[in-house]
PDB file of N, CA and C in Angstrom:
ATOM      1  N   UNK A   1     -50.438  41.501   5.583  1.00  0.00           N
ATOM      2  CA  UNK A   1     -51.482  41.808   4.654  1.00  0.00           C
ATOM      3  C   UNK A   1     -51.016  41.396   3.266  1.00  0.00           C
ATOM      4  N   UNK A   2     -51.982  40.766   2.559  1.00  0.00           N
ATOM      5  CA  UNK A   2     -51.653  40.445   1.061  1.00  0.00           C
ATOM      6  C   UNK A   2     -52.164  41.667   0.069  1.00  0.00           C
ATOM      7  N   UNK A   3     -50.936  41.573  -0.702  1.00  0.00           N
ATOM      8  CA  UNK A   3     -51.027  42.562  -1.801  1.00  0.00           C
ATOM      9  C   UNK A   3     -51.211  41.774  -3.008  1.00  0.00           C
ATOM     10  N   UNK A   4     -52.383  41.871  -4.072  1.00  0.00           N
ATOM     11  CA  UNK A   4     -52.184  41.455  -5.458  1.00  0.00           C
ATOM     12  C   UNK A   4     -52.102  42.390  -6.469  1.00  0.00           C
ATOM     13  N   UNK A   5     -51.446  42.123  -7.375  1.00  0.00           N
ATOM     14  CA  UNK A   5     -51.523  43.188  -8.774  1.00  0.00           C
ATOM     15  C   UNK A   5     -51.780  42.559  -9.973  1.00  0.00           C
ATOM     16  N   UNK A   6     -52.503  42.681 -10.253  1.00  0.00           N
ATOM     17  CA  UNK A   6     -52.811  42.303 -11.949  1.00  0.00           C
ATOM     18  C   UNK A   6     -52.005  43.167 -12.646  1.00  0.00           C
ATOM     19  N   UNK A   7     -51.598  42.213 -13.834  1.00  0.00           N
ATOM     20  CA  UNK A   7     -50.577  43.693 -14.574  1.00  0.00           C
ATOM     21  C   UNK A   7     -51.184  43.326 -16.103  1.00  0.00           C
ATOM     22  N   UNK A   8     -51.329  44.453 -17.078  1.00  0.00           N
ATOM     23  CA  UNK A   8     -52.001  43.998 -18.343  1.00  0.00           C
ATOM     24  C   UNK A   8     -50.903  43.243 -19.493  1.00  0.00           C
ATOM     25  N   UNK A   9     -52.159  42.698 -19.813  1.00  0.00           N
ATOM     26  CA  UNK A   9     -51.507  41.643 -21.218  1.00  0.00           C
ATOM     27  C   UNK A   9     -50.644  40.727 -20.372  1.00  0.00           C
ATOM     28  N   UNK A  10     -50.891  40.130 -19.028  1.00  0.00           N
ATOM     29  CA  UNK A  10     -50.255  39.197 -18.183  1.00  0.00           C
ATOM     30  C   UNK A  10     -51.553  38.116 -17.654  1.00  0.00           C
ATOM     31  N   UNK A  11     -51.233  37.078 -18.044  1.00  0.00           N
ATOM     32  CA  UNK A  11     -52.558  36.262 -17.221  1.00  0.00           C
ATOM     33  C   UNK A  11     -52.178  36.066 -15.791  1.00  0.00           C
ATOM     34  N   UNK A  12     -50.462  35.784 -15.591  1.00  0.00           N
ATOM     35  CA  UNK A  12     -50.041  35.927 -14.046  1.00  0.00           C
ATOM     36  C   UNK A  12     -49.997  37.184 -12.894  1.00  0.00           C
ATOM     37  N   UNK A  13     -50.582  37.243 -11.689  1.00  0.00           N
ATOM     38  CA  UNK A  13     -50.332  38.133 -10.895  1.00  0.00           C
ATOM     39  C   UNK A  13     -49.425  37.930  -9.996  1.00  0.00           C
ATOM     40  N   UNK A  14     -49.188  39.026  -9.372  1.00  0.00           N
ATOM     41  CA  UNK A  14     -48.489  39.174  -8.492  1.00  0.00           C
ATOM     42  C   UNK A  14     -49.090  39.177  -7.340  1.00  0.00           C
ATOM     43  N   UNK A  15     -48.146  38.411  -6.323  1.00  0.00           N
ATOM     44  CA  UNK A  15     -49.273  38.258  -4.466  1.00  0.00           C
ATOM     45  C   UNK A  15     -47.511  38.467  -4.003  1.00  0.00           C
ATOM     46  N   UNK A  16     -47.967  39.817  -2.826  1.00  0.00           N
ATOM     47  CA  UNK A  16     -47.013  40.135  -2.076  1.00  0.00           C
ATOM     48  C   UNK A  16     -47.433  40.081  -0.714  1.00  0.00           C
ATOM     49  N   UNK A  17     -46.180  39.465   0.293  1.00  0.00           N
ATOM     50  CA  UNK A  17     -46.900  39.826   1.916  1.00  0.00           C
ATOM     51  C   UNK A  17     -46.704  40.573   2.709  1.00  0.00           C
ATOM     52  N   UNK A  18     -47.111  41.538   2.816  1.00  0.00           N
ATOM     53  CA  UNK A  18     -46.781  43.049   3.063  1.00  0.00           C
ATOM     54  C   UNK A  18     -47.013  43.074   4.664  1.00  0.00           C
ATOM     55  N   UNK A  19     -45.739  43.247   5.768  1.00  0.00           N
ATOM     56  CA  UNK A  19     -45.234  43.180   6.700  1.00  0.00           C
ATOM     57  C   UNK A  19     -46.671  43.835   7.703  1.00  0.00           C
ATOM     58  N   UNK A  20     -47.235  42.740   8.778  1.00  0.00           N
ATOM     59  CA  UNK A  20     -47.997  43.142   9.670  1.00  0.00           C
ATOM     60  C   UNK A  20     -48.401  44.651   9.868  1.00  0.00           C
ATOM     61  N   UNK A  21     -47.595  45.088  10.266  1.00  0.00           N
ATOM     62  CA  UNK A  21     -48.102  46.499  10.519  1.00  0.00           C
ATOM     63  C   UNK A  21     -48.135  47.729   9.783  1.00  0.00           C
ATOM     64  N   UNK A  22     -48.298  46.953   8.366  1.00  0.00           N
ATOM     65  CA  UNK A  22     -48.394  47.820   7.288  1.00  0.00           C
ATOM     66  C   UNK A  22     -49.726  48.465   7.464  1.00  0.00           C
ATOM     67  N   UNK A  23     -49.686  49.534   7.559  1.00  0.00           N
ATOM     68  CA  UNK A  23     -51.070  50.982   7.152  1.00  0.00           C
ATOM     69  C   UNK A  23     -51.686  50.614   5.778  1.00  0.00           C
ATOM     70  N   UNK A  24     -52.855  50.257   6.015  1.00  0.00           N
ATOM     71  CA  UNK A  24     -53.586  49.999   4.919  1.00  0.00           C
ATOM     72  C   UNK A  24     -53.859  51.278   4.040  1.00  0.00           C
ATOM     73  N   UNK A  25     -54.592  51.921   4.650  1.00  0.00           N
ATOM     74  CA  UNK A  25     -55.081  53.652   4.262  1.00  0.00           C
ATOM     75  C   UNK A  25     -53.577  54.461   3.498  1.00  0.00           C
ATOM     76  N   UNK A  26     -52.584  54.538   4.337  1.00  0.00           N
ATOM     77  CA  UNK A  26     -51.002  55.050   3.597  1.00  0.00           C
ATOM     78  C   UNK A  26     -50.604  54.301   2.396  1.00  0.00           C
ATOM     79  N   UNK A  27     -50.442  52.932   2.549  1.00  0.00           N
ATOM     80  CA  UNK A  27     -50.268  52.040   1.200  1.00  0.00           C
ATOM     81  C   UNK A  27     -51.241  52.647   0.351  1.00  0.00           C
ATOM     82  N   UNK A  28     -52.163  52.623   0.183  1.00  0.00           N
ATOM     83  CA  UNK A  28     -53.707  52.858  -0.784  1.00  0.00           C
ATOM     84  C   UNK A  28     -53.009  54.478  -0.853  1.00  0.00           C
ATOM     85  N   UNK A  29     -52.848  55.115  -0.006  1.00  0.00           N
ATOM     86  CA  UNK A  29     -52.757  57.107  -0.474  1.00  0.00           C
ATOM     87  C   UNK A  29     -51.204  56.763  -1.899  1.00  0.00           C
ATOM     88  N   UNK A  30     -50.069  55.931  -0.824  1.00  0.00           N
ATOM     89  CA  UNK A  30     -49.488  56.211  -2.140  1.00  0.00           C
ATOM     90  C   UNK A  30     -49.498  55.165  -3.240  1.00  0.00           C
ATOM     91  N   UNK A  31     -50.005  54.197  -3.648  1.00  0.00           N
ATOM     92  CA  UNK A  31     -50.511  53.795  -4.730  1.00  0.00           C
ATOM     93  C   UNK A  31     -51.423  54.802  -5.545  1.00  0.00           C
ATOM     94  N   UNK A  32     -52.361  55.412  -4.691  1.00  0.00           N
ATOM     95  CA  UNK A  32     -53.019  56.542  -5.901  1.00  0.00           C
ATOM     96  C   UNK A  32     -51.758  57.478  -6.334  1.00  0.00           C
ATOM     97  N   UNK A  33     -51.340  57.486  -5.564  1.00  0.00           N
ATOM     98  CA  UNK A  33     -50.326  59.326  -5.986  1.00  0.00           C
ATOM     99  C   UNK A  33     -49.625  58.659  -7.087  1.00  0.00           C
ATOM    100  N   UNK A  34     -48.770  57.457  -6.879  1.00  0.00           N
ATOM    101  CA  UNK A  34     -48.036  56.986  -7.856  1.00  0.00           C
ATOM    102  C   UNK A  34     -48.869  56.533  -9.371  1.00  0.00           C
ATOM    103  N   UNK A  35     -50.167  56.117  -9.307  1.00  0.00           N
ATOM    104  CA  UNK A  35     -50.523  56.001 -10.325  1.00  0.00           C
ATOM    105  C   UNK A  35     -51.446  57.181 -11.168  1.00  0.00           C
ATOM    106  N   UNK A  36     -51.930  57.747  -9.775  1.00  0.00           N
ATOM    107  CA  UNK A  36     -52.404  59.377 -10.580  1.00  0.00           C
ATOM    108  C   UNK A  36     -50.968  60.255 -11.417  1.00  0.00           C
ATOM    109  N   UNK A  37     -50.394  60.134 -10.739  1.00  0.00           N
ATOM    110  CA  UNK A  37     -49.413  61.269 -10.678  1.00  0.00           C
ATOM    111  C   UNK A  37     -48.487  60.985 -11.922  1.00  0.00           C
ATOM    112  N   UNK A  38     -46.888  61.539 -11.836  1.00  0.00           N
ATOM    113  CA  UNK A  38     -46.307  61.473 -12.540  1.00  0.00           C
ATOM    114  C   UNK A  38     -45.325  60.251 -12.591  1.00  0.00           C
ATOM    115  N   UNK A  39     -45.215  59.540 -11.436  1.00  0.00           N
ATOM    116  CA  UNK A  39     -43.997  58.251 -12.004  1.00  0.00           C
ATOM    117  C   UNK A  39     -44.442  57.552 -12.613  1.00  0.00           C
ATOM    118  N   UNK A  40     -43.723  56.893 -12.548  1.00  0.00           N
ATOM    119  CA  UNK A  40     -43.395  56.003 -13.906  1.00  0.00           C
ATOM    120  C   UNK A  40     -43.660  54.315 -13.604  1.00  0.00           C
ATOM    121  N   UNK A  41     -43.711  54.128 -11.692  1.00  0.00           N
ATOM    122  CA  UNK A  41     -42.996  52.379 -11.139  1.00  0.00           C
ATOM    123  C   UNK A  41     -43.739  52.549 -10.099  1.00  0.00           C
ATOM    124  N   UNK A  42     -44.674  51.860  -9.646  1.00  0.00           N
ATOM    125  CA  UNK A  42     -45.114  51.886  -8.300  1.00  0.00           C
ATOM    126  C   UNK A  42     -44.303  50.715  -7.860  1.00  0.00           C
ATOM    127  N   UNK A  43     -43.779  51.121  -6.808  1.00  0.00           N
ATOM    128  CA  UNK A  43     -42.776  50.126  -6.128  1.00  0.00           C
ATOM    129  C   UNK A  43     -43.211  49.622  -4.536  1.00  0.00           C
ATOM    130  N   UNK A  44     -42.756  48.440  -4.001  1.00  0.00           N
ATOM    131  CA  UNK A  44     -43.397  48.054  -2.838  1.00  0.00           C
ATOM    132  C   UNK A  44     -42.530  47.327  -2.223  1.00  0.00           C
ATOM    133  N   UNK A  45     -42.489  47.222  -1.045  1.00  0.00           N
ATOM    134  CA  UNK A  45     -41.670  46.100  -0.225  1.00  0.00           C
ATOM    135  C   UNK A  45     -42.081  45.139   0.373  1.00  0.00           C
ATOM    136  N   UNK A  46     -41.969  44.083   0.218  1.00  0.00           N
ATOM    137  CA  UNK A  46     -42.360  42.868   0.634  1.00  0.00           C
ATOM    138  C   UNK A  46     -41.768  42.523   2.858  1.00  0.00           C
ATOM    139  N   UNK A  47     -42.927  42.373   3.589  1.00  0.00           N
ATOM    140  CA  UNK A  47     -42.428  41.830   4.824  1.00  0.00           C
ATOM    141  C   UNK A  47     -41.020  41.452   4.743  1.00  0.00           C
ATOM    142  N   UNK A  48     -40.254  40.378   3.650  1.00  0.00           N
ATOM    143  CA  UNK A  48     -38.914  39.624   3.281  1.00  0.00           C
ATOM    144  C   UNK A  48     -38.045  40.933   2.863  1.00  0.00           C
ATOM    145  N   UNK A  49     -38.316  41.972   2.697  1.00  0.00           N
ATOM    146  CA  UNK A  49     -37.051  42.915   1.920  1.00  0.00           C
ATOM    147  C   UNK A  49     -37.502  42.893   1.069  1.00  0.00           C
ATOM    148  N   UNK A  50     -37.747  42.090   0.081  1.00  0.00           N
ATOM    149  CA  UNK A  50     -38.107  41.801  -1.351  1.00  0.00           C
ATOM    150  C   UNK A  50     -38.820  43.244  -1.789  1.00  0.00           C
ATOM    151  N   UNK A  51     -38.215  44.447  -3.009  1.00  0.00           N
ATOM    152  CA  UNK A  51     -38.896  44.550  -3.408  1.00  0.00           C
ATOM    153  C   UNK A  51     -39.104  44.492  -4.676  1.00  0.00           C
ATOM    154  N   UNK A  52     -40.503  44.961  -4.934  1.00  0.00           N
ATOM    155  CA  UNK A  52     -40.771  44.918  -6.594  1.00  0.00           C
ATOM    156  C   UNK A  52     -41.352  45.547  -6.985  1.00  0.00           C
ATOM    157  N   UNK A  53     -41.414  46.197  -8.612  1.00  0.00           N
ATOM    158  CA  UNK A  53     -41.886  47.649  -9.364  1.00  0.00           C
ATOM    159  C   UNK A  53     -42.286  47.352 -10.236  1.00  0.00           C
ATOM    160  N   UNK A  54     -43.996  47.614 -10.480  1.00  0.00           N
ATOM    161  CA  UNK A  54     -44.417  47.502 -11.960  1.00  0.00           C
ATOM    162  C   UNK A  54     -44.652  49.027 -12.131  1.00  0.00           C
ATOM    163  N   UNK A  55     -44.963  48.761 -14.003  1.00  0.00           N
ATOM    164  CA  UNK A  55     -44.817  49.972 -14.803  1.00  0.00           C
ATOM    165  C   UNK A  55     -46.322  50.480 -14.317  1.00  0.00           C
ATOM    166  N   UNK A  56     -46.461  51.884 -13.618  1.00  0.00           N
ATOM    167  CA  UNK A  56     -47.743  52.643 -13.654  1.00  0.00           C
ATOM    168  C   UNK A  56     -48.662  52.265 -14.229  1.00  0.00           C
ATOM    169  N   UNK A  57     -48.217  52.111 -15.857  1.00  0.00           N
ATOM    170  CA  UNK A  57     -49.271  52.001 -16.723  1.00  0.00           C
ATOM    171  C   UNK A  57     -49.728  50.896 -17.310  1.00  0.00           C
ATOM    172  N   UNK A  58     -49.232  49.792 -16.335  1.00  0.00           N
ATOM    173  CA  UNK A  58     -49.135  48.763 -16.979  1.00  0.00           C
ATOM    174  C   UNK A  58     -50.331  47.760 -15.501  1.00  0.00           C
ATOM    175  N   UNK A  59     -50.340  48.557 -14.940  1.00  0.00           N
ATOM    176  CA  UNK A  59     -51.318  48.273 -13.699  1.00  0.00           C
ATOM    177  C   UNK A  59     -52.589  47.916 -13.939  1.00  0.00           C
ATOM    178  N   UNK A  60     -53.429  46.683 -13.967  1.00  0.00           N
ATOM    179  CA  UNK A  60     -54.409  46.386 -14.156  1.00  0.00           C
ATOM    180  C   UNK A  60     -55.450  46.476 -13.136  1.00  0.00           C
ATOM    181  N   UNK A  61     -55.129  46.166 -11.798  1.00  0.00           N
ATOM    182  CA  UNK A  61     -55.809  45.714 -10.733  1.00  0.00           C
ATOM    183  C   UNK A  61     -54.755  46.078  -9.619  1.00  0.00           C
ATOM    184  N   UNK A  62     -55.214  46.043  -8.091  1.00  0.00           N
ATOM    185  CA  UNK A  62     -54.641  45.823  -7.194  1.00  0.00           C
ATOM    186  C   UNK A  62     -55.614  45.828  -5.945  1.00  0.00           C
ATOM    187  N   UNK A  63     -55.289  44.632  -5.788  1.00  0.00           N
ATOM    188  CA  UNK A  63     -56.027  44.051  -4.501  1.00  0.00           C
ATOM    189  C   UNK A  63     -55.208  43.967  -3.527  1.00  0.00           C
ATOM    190  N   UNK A  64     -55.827  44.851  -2.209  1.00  0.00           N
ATOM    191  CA  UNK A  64     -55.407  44.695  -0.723  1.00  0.00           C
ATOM    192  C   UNK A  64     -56.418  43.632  -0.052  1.00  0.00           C
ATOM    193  N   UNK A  65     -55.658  43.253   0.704  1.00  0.00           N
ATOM    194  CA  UNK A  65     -56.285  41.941   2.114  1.00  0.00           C
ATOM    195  C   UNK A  65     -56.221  42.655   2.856  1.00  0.00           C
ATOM    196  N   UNK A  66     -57.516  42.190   4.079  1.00  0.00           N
ATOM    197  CA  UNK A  66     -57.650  43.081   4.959  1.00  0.00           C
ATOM    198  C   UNK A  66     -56.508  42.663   5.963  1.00  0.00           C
ATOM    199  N   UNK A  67     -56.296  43.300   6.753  1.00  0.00           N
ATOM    200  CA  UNK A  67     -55.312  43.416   7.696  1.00  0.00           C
ATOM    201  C   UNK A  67     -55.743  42.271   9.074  1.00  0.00           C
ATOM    202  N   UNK A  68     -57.073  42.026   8.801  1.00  0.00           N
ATOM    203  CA  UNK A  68     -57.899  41.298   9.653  1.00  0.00           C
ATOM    204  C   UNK A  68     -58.039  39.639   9.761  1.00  0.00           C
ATOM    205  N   UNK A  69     -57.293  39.290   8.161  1.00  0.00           N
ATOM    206  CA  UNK A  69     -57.422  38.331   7.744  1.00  0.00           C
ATOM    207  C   UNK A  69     -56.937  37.143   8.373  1.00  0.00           C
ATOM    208  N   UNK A  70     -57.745  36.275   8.707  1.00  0.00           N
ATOM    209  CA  UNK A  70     -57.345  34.851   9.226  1.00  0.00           C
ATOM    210  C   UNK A  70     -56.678  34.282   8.180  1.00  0.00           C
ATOM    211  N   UNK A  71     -55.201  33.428   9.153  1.00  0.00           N
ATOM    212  CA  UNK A  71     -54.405  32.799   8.620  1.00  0.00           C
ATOM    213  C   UNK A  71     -54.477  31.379   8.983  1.00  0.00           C
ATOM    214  N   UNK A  72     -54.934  30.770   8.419  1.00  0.00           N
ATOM    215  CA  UNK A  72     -55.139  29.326   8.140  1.00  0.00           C
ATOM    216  C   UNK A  72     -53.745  28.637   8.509  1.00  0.00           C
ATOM    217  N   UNK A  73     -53.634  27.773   9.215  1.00  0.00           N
ATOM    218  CA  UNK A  73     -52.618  26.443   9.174  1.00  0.00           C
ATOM    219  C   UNK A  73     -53.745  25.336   9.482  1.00  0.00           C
ATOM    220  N   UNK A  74     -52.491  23.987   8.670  1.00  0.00           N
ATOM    221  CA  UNK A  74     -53.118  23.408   8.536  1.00  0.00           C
ATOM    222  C   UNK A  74     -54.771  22.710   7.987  1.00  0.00           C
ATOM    223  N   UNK A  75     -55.085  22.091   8.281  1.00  0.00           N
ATOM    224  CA  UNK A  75     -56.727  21.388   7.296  1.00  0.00           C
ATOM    225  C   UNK A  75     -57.233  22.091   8.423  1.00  0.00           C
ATOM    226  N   UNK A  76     -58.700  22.516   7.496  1.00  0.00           N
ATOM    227  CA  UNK A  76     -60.204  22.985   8.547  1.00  0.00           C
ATOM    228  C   UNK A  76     -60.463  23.531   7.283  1.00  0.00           C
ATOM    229  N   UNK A  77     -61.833  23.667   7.747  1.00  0.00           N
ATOM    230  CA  UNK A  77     -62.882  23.902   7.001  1.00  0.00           C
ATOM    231  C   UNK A  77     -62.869  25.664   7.608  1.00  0.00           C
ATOM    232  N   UNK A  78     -63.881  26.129   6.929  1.00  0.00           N
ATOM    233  CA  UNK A  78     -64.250  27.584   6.942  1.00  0.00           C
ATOM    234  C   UNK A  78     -65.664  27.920   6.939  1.00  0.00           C
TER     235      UNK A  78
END
């Protein structure tokens, strides 16, 4: 599943690929808690290990892909 984040006063986002059998609904519960709540870093792990932490408040956007999503190889049309 693809993760994007807009972060403010950034024209670049962030696109993460968040490991197959990632829980869509759990990701989304704790992204709210972390940005309702009191921290400070919503942090995430990338399918690769990779992870990465933006500032709470610095969160513009965040777009989930559905879990459903066709993965394209190669040329074709859509």
């Amino acid at each position: 599943m693809k993760v994007r984040i807009g972060v403010i006063y950034t024209a670049k986002e962030l696109s993460l690929e968040m490991a197959d059998d990632t829980d869509r609904d759990a990701l989304q519960e704790q992204i709210d808690s972390v940005i309702g709540g009191d921290a400070a870093t919503v942090w995430l792990t990338e399918a690769s290990g990779r992870t990465v932490g933006v500032p709470a408040d610095k969160v513009a956007y965040i777009e989930m892909g559905s879990p459903d999503d066709d993965r394209a190889i190669g040329f074709g049309v859509k």
